[in-house]
PDB file of N, CA and C in Angstrom:
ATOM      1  N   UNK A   1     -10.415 -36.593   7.764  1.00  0.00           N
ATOM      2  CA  UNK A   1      -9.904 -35.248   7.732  1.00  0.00           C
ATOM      3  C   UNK A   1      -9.679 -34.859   6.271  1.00  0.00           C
ATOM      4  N   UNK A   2     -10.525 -33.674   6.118  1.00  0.00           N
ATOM      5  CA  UNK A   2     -10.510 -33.250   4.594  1.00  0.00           C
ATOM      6  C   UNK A   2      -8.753 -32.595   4.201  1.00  0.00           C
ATOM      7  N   UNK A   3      -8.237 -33.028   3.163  1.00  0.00           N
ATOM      8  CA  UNK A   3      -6.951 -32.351   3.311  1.00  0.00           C
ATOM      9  C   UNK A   3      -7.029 -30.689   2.308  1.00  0.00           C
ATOM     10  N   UNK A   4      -6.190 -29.793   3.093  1.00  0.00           N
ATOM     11  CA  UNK A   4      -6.181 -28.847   2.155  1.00  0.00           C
ATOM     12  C   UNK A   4      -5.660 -28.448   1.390  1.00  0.00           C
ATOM     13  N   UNK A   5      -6.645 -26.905   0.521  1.00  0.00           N
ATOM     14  CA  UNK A   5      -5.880 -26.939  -0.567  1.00  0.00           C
ATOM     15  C   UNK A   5      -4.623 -26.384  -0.602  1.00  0.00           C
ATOM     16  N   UNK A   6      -4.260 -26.357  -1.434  1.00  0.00           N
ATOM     17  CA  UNK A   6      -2.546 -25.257  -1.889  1.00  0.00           C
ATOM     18  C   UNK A   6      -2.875 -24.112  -1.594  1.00  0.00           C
ATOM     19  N   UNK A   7      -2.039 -23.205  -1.261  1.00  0.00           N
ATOM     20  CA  UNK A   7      -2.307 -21.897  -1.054  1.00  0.00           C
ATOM     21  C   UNK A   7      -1.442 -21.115  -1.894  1.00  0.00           C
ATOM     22  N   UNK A   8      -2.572 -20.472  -2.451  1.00  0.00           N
ATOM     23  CA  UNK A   8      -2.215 -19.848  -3.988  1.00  0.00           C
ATOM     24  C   UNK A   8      -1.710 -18.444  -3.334  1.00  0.00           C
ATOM     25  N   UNK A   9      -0.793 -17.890  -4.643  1.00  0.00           N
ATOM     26  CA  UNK A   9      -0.354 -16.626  -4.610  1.00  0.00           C
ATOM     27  C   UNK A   9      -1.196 -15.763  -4.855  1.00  0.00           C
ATOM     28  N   UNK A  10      -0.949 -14.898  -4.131  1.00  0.00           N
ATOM     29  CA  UNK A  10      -2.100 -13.144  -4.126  1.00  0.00           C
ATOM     30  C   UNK A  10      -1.629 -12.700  -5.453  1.00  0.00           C
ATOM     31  N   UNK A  11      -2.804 -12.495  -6.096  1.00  0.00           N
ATOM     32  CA  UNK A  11      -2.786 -11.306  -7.211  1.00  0.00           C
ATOM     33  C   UNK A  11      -2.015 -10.269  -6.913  1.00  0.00           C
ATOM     34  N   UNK A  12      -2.344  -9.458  -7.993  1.00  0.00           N
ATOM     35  CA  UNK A  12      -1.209  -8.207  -8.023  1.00  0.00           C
ATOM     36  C   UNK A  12      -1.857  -7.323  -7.371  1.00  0.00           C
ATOM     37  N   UNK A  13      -3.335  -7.479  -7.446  1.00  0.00           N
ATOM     38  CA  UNK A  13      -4.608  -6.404  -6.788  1.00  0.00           C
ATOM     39  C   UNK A  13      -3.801  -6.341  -5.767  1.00  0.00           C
ATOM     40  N   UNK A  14      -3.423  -7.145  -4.890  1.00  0.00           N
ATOM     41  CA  UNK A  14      -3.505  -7.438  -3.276  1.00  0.00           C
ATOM     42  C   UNK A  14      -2.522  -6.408  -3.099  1.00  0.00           C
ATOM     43  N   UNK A  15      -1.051  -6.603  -3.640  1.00  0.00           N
ATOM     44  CA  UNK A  15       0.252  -5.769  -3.588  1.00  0.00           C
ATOM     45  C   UNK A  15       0.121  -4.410  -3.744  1.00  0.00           C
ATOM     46  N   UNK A  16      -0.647  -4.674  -4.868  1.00  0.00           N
ATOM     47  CA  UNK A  16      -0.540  -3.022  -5.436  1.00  0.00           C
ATOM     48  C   UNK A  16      -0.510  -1.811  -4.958  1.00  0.00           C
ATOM     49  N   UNK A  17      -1.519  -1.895  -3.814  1.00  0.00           N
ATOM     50  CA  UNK A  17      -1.589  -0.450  -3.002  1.00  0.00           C
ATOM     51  C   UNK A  17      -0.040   0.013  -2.056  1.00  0.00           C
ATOM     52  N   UNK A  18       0.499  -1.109  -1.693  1.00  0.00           N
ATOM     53  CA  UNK A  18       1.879  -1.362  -0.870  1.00  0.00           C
ATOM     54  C   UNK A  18       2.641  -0.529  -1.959  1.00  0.00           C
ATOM     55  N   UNK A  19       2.696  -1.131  -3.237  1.00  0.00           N
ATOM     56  CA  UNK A  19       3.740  -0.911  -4.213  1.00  0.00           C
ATOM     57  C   UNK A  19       3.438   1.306  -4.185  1.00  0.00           C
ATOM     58  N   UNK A  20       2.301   1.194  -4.668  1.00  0.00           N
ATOM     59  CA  UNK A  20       1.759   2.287  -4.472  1.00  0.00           C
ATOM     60  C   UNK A  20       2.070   3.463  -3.563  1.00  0.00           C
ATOM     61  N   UNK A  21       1.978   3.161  -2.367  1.00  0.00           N
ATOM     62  CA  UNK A  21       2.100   3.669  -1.166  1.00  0.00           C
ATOM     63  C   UNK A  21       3.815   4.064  -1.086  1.00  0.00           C
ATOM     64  N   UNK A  22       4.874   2.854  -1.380  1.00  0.00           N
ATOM     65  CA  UNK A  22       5.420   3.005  -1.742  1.00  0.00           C
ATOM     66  C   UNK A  22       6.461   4.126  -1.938  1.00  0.00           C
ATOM     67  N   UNK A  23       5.745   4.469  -3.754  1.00  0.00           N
ATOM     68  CA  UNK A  23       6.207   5.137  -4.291  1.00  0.00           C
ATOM     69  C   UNK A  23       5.520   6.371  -4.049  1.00  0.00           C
ATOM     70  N   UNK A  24       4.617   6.958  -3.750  1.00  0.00           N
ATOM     71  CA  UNK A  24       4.164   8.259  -2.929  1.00  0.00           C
ATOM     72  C   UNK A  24       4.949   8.358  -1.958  1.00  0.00           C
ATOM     73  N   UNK A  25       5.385   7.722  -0.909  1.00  0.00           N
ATOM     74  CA  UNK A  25       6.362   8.366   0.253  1.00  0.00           C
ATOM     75  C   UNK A  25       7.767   8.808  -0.474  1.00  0.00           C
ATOM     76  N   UNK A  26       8.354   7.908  -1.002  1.00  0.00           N
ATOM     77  CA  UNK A  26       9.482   8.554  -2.067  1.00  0.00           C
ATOM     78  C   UNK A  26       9.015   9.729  -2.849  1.00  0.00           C
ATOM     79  N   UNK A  27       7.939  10.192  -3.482  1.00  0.00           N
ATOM     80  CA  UNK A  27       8.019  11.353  -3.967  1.00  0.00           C
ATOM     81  C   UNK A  27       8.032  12.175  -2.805  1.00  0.00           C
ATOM     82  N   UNK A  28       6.933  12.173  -1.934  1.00  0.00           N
ATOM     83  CA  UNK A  28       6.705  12.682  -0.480  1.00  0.00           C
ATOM     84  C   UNK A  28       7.930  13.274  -0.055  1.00  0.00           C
ATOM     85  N   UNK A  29       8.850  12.136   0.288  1.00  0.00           N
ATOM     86  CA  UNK A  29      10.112  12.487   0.636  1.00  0.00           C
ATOM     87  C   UNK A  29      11.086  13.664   0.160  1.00  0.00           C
ATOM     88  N   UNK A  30      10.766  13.145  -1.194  1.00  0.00           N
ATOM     89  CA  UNK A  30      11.715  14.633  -2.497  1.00  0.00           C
ATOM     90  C   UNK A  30      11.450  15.503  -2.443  1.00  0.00           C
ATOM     91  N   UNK A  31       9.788  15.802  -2.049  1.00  0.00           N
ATOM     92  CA  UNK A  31       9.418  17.008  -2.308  1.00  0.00           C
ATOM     93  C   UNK A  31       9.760  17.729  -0.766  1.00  0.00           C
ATOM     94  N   UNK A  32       9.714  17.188  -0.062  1.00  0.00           N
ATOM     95  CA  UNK A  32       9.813  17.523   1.323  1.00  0.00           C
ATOM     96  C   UNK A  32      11.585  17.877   1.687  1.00  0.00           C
ATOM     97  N   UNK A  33      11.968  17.369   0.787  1.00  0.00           N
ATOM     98  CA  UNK A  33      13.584  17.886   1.014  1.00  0.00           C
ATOM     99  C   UNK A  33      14.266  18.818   0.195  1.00  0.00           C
ATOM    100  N   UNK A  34      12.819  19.570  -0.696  1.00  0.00           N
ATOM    101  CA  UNK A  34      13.516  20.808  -1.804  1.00  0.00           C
ATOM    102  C   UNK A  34      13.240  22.017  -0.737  1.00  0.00           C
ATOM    103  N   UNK A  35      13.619  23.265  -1.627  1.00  0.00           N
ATOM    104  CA  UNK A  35      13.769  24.221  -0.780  1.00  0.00           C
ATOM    105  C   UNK A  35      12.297  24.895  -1.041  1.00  0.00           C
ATOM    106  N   UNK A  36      11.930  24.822  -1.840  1.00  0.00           N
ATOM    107  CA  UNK A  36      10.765  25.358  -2.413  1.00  0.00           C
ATOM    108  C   UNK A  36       9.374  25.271  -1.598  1.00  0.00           C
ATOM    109  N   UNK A  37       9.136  25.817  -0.009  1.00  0.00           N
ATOM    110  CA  UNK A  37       8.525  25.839   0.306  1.00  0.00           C
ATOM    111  C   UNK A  37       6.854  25.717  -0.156  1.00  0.00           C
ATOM    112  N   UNK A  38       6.486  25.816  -1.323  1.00  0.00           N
ATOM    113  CA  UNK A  38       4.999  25.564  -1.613  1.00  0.00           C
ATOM    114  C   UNK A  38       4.671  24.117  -2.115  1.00  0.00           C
ATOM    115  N   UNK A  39       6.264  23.664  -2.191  1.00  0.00           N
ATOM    116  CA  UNK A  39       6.219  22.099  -2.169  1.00  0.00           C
ATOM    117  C   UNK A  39       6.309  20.985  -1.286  1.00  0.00           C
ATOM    118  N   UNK A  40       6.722  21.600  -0.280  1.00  0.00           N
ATOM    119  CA  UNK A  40       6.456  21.008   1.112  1.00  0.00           C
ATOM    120  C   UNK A  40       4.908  20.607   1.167  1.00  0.00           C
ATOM    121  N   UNK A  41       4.610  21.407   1.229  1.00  0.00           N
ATOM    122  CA  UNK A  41       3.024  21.424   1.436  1.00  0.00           C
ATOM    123  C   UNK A  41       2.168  19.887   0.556  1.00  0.00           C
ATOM    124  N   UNK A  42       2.644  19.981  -0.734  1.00  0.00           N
ATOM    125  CA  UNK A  42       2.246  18.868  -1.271  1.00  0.00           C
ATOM    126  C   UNK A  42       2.976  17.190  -0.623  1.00  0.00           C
ATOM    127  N   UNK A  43       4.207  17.550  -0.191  1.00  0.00           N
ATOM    128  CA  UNK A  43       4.561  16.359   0.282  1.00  0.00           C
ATOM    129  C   UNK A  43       4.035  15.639   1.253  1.00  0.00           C
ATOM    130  N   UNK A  44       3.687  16.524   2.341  1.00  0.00           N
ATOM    131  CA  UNK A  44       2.679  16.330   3.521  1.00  0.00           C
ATOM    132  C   UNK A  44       1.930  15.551   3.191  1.00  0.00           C
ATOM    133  N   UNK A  45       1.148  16.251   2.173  1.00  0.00           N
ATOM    134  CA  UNK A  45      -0.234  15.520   1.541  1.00  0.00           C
ATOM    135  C   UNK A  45      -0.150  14.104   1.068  1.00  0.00           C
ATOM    136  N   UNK A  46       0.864  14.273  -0.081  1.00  0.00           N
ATOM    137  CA  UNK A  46       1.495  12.671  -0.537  1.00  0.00           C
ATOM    138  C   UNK A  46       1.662  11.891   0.727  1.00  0.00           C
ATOM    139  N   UNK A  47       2.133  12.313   2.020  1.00  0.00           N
ATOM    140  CA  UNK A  47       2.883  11.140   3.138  1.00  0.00           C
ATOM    141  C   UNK A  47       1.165  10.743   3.908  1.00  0.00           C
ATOM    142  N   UNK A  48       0.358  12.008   3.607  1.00  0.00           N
ATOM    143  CA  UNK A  48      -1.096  11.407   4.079  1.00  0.00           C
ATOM    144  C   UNK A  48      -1.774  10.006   3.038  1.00  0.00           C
ATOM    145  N   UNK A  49      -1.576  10.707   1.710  1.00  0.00           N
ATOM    146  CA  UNK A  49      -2.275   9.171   0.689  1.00  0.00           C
ATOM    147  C   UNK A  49      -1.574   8.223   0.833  1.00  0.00           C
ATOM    148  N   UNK A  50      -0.363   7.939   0.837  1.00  0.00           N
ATOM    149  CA  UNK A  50       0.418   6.558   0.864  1.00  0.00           C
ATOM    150  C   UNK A  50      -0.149   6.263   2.513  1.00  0.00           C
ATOM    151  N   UNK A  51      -0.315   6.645   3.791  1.00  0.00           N
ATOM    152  CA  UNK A  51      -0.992   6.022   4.399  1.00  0.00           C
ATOM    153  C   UNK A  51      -2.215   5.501   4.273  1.00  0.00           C
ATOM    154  N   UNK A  52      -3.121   6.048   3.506  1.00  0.00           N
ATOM    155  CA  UNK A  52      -4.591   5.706   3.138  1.00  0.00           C
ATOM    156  C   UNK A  52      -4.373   4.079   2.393  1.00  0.00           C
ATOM    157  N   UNK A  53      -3.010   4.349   1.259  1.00  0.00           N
ATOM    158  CA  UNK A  53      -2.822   3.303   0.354  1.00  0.00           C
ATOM    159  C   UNK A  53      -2.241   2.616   1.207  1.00  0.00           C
ATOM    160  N   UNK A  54      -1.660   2.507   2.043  1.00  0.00           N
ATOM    161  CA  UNK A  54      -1.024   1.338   2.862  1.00  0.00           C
ATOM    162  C   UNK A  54      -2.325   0.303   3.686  1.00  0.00           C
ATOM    163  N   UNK A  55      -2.804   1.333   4.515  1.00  0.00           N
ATOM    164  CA  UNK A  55      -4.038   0.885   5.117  1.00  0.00           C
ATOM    165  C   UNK A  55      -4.844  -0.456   3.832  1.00  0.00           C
ATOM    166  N   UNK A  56      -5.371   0.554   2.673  1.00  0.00           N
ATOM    167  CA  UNK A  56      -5.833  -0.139   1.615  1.00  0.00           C
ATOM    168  C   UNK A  56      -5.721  -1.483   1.692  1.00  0.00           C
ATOM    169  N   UNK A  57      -3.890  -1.563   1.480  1.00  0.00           N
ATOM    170  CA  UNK A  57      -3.517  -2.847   1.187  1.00  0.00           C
ATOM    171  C   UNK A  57      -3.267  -3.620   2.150  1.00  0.00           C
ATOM    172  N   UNK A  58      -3.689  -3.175   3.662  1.00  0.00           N
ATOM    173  CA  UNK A  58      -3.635  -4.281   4.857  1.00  0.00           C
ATOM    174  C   UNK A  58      -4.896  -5.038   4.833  1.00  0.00           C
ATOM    175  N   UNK A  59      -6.171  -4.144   4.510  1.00  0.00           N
ATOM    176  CA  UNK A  59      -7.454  -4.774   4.206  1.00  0.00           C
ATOM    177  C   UNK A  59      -7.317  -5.721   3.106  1.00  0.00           C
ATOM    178  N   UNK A  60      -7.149  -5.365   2.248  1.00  0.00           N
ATOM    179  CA  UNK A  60      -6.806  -6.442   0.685  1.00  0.00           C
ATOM    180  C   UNK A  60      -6.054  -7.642   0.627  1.00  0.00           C
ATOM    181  N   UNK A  61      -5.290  -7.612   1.880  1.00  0.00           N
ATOM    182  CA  UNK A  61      -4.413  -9.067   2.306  1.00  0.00           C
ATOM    183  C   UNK A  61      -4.812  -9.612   3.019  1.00  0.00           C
ATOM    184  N   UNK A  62      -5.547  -8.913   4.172  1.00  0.00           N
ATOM    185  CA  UNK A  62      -6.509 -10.028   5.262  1.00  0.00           C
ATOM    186  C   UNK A  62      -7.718 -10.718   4.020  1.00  0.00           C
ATOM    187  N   UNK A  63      -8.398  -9.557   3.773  1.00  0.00           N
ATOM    188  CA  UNK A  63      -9.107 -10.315   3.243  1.00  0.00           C
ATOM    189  C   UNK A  63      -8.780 -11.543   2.171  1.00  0.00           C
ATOM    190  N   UNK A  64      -8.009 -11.404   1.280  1.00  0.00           N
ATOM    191  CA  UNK A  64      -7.435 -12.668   0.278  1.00  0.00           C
ATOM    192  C   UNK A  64      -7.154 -13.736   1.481  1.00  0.00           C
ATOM    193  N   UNK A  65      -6.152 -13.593   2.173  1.00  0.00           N
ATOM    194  CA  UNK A  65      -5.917 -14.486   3.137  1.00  0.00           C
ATOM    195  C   UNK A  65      -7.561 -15.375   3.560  1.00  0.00           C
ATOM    196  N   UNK A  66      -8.030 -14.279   4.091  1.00  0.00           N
ATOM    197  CA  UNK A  66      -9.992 -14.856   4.530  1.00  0.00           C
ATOM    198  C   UNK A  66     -10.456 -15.517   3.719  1.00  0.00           C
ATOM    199  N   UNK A  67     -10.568 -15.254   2.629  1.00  0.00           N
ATOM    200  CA  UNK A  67     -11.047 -15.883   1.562  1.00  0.00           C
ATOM    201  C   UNK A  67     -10.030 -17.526   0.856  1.00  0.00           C
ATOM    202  N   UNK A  68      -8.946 -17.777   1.671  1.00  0.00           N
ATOM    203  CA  UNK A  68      -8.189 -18.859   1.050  1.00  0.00           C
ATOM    204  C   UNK A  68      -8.656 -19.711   2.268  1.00  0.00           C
ATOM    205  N   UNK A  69      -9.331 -19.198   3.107  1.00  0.00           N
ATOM    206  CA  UNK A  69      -9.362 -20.015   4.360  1.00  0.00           C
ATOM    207  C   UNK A  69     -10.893 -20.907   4.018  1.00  0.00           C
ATOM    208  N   UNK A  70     -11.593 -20.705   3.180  1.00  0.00           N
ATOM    209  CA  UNK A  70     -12.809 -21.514   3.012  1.00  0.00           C
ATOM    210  C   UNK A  70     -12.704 -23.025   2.165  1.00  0.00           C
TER     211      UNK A  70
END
């Protein structure tokens, strides 16, 4: 039985989009709680990319994970 290796820590690549995502829902959030109705509008938008970036970074961790498995 071959023994295995160590299992190394994920780069920062891997995190990043999380970290990312993140910090777009917090702006998201701010903007979405001013009064300034034409800024609403952008917050929406922000709470749409931090999902894109979240997604991102679920792919970017399976895969590292996939790739420690060889």
């Amino acid at each position: 039985m071959t023994a295995r290796p160590p299992h190394r820590r994920a780069p920062v690549w891997v995190h990043a989009p999380w970290i990312i995502a993140l910090l777009l829902v917090l702006q998201a959030l701010w903007l979405l709680t001013i009064a300034a109705f034409n800024w609403q509008t952008s917050g929406w938008v922000l709470l749409g990319s931090a999902a894109i970036c979240f997604s991102i970074g679920c792919v970017c961790k399976i895969s590292w994970e996939l790739a420690q498995r060889r």
